[in-house]
Protein backbone atom coordinates (compact mmCIF):
# COMPACT_ATOMS: atom_id res chain seq x y z
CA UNK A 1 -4.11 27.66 -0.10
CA UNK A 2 -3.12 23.81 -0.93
CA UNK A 3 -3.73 21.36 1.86
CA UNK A 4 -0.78 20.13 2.46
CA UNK A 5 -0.52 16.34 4.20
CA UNK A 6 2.38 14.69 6.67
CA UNK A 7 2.50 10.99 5.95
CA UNK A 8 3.57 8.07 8.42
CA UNK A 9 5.97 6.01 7.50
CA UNK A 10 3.88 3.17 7.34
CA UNK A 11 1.37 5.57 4.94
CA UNK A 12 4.75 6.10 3.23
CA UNK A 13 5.08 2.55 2.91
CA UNK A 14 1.79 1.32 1.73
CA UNK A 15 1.86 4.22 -0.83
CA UNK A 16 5.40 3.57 -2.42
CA UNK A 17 4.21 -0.26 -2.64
CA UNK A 18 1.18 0.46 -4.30
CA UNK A 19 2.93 2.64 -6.81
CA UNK A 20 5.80 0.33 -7.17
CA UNK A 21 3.41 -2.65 -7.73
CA UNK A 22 1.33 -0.68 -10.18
CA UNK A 23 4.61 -0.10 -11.97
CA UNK A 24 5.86 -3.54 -12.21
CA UNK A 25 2.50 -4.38 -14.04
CA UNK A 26 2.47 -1.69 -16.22
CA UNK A 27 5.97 -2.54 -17.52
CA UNK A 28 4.39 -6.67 -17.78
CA UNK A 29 7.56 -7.41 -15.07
CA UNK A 30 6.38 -10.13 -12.29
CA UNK A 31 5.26 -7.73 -9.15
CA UNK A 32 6.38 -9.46 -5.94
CA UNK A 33 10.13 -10.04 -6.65
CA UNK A 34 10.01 -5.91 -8.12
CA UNK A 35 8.33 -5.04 -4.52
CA UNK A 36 10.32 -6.79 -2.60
CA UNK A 37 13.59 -5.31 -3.87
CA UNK A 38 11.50 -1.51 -3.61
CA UNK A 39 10.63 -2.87 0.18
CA UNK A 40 14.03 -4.37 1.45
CA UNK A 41 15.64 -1.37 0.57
CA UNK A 42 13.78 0.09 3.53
CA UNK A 43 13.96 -3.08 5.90
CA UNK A 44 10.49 -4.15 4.75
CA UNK A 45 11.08 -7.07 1.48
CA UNK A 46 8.68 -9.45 3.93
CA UNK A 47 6.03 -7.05 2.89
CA UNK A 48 5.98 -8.02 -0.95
CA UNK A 49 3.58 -11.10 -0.63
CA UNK A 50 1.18 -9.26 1.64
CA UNK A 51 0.77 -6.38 -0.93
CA UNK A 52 0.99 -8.33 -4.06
CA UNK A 53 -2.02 -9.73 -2.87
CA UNK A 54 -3.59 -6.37 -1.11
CA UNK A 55 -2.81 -4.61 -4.89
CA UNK A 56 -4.76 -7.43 -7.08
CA UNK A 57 -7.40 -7.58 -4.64
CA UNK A 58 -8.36 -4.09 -4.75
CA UNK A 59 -8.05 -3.92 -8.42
CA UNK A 60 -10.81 -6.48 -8.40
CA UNK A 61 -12.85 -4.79 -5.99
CA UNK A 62 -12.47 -1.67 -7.61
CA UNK A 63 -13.82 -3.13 -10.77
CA UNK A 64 -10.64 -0.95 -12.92
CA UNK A 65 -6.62 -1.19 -12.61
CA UNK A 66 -5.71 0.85 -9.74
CA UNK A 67 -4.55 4.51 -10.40
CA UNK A 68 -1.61 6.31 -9.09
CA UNK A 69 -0.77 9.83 -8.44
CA UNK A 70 2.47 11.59 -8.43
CA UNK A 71 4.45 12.74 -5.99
CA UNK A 72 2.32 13.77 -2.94
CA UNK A 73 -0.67 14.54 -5.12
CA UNK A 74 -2.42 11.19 -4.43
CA UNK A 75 -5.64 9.60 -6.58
CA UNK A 76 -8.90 8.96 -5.23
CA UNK A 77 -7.63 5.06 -4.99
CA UNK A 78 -4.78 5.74 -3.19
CA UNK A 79 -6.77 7.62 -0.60
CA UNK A 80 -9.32 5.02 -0.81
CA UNK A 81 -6.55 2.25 0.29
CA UNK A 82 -4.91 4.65 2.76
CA UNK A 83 -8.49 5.14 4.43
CA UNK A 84 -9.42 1.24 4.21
CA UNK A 85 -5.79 0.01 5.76
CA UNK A 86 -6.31 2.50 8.81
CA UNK A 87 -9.90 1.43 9.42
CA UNK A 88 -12.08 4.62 7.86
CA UNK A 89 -14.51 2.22 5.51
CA UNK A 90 -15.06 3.87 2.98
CA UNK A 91 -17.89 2.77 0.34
CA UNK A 92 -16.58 0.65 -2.56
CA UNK A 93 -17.01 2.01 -6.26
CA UNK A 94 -17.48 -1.11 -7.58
CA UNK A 95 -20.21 -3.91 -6.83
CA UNK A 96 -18.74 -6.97 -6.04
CA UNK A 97 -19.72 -10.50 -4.21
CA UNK A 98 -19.82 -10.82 -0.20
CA UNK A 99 -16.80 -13.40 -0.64
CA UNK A 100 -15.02 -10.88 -2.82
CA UNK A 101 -15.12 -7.92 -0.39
CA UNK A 102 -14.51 -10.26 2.80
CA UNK A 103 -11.44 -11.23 0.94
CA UNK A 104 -10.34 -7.39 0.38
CA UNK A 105 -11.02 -7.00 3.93
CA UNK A 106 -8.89 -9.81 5.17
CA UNK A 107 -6.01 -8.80 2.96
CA UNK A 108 -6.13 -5.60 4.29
CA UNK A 109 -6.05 -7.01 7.92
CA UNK A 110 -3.12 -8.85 7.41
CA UNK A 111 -1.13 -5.74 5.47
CA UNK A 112 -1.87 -4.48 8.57
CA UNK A 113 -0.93 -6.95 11.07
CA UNK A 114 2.71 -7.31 8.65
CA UNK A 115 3.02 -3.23 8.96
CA UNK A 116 2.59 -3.65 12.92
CA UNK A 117 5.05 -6.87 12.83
CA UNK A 118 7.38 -4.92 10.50
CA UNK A 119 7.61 -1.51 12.67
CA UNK A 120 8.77 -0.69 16.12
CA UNK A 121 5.78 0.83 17.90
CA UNK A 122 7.68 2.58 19.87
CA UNK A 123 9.87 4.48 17.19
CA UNK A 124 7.89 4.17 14.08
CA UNK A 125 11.11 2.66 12.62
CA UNK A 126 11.20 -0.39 10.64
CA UNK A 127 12.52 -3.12 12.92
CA UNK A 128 15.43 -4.33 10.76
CA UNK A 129 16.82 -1.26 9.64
CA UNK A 130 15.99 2.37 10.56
CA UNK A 131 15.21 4.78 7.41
CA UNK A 132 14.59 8.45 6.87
CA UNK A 133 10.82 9.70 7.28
CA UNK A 134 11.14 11.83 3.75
CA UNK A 135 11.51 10.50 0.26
CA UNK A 136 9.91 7.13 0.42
CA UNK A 137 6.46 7.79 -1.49
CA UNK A 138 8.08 6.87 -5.06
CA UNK A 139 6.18 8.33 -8.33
């Protein structure tokens, strides 16, 4: 029997950015502007800077361009970010310097401080707009 896995919208979020920003670089299209029209369609475009820099980050820490799944089957990276933004460290594949890593980790601090800013606590809703908890994770 398949595992099967109930994302938060915030997961949701981080996911469909990752994917989106992955995307834009595959198709040699500038990444922010891309995720921030993705984001604001869900009341989150103030998001794009903190991920742009999250997503290029972690492809340096990771030591290979980051890899996306499909759907709700996610890739080991995609896990790897999921587990690192919620704060389950999780050993990094690739060597890299102290000032490298500290880096990674601050970006992913303030992801997560923009997430918390971005979200009512209370609801789970985005604070500008409210948005349905299905469909966001884009392939």
């Amino acid at each position: 029997m398949a595992a099967t896995f109930s994302f938060s919208i915030q997961q949701q979020l981080v996911l469909t950015a990752a994917r989106q920003w992955r995307r834009a670089r595959h198709l040699h299209i500038p990444a922010q502007p891309h995720l921030y029209r993705k984001l604001a369609r869900h009341g989150c475009g103030q998001l794009a800077p903190a991920c742009d820099s999250l997503m290029r980050l972690s492809e340096l820490v990771l030591g290979h361009p980051f890899r996306c799944g499909t759907g709700l089957a996610l890739s080991e990276d995609e896990w790897r970010l999921l587990d690192m933004i919620e704060g389950r460290e999780r050993q990094l594949v690739h060597e890299c310097s102290v000032a490298l890593a500290s880096a990674f980790r601050h970006a992913i601090r303030s992801l997560h401080i923009m997430i918390d800013m971005a979200f009512n606590i209370d609801s789970g809703e985005p604070v500008k707009r409210a948005v349905a908890s299905t469909g966001l994770i884009a392939a």
